[in-house]
C-alpha atoms as a PDB file:
ATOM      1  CA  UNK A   1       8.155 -12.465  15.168  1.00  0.00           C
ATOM      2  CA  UNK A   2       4.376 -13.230  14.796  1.00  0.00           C
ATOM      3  CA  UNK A   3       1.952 -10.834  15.324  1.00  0.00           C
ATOM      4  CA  UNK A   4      -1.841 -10.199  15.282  1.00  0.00           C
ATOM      5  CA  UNK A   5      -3.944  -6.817  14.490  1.00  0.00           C
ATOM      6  CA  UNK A   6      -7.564  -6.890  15.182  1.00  0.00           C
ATOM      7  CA  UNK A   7      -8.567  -3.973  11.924  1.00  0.00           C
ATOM      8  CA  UNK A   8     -11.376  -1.793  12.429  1.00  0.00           C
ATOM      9  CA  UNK A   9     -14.033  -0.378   9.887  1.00  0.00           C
ATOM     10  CA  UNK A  10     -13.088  -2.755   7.023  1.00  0.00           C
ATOM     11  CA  UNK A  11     -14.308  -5.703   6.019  1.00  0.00           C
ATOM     12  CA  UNK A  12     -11.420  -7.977   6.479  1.00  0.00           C
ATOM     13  CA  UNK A  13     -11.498  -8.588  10.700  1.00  0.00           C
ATOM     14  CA  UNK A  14      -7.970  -9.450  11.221  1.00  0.00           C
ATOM     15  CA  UNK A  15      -4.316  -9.198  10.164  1.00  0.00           C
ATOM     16  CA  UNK A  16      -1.679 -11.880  10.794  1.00  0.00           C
ATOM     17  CA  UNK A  17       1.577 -10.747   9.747  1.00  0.00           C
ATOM     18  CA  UNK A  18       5.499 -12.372  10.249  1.00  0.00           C
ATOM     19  CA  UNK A  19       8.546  -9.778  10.592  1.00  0.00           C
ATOM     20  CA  UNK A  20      12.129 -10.698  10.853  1.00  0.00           C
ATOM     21  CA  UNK A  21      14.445  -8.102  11.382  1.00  0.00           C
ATOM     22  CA  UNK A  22      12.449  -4.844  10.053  1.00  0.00           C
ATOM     23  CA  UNK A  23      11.391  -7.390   7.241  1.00  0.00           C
ATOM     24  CA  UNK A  24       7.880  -8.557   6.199  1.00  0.00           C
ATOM     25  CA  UNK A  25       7.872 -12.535   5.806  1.00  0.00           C
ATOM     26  CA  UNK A  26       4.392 -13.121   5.667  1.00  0.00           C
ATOM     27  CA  UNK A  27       0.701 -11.393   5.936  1.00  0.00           C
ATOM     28  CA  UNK A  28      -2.234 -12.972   5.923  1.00  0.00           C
ATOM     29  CA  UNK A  29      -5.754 -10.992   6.204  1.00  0.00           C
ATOM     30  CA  UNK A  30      -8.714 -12.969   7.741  1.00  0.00           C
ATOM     31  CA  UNK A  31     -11.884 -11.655   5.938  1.00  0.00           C
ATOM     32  CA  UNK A  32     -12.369  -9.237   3.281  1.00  0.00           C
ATOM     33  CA  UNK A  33     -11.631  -9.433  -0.548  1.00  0.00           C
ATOM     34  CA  UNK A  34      -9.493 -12.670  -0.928  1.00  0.00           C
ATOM     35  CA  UNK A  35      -7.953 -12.320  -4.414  1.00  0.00           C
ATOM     36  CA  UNK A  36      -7.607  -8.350  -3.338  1.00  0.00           C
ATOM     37  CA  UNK A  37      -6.188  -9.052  -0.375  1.00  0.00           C
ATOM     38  CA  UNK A  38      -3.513 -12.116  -1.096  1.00  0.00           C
ATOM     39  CA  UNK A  39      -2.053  -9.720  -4.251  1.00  0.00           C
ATOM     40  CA  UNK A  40      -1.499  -7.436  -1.113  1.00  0.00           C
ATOM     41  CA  UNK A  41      -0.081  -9.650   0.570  1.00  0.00           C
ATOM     42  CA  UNK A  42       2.625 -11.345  -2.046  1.00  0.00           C
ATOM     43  CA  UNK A  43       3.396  -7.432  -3.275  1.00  0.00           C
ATOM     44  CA  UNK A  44       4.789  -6.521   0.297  1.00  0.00           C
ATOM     45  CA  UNK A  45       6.028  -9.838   1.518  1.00  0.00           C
ATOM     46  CA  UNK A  46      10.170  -9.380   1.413  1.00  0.00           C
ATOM     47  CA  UNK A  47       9.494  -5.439   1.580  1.00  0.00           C
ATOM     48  CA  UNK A  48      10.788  -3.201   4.734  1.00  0.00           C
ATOM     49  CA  UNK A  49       8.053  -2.071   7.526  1.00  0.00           C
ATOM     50  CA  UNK A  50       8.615   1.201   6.743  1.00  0.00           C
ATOM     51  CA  UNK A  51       8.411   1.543   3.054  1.00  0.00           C
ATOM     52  CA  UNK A  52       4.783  -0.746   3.646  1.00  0.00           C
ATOM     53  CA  UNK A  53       3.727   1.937   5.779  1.00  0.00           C
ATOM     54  CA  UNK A  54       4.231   5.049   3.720  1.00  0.00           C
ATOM     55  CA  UNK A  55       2.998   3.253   0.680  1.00  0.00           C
ATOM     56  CA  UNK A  56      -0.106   1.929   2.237  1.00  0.00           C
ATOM     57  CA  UNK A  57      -1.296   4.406   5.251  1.00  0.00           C
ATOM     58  CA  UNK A  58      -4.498   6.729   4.699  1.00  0.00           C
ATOM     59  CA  UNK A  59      -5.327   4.396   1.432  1.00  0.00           C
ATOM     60  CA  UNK A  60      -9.150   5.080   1.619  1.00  0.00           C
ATOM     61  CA  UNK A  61     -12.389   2.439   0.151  1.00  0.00           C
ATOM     62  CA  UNK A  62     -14.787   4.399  -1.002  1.00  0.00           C
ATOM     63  CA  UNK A  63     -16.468   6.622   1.588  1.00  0.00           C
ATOM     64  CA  UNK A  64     -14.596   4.856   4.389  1.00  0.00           C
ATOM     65  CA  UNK A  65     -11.936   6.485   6.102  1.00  0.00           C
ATOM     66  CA  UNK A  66      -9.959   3.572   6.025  1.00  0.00           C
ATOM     67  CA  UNK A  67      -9.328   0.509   3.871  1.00  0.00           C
ATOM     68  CA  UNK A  68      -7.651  -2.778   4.078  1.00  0.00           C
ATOM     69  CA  UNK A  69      -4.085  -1.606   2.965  1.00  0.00           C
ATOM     70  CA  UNK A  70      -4.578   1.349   5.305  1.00  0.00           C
ATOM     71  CA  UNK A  71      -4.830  -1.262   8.618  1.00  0.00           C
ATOM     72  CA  UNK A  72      -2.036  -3.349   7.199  1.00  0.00           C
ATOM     73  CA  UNK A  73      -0.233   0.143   7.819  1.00  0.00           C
ATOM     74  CA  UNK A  74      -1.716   1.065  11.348  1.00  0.00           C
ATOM     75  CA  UNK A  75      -0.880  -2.604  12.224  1.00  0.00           C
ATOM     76  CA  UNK A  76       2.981  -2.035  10.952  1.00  0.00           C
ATOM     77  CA  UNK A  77       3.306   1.248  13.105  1.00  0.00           C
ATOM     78  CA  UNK A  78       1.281  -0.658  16.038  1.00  0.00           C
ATOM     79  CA  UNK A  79       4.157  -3.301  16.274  1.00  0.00           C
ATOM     80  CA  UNK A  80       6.975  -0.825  15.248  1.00  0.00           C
ATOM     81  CA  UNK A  81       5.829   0.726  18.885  1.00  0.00           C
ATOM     82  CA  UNK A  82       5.493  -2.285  20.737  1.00  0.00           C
ATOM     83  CA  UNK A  83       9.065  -3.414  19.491  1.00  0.00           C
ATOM     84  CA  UNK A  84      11.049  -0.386  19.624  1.00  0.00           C
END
């Protein structure tokens, strides 16, 4: 299933991600730190929603109360509720 996250108070403006059966196929981050953000995205590509999420929530850039790995996590719990 495709789905889309809009991220808020990082530099990267949106999250496209792929999940097949609890699974993360793809993720692709419009905006923010390319090289940054495609590692990201190859290191958690084949890796469960939930161990993404408790790796990755309250991951903090500087003096921001979020970061780019920390939306990739509210995203994940975002669909987790919308596909329960």
């Amino acid at each position: 299933m495709e789905y889309q996250y809009l991220t808020k108070g990082t530099c990267s403006r949106q999250i496209n991600l792929e999940i097949e059966d609890g699974v993360i196929r793809s993720v692709e981050f419009i905006g923010g730190c390319n090289g940054n953000l495609k590692g990201i995205s190859k290191l958690v590509t084949g890796m469960k929603v939930e161990d993404v999420i408790s790796k990755l929530e309250n991951t903090k850039c500087g003096m921001k109360n979020t970061s780019c790995p920390d939306q990739l996590a509210k995203a994940l719990k975002e669909y987790q509720e919308k596909n329960k």
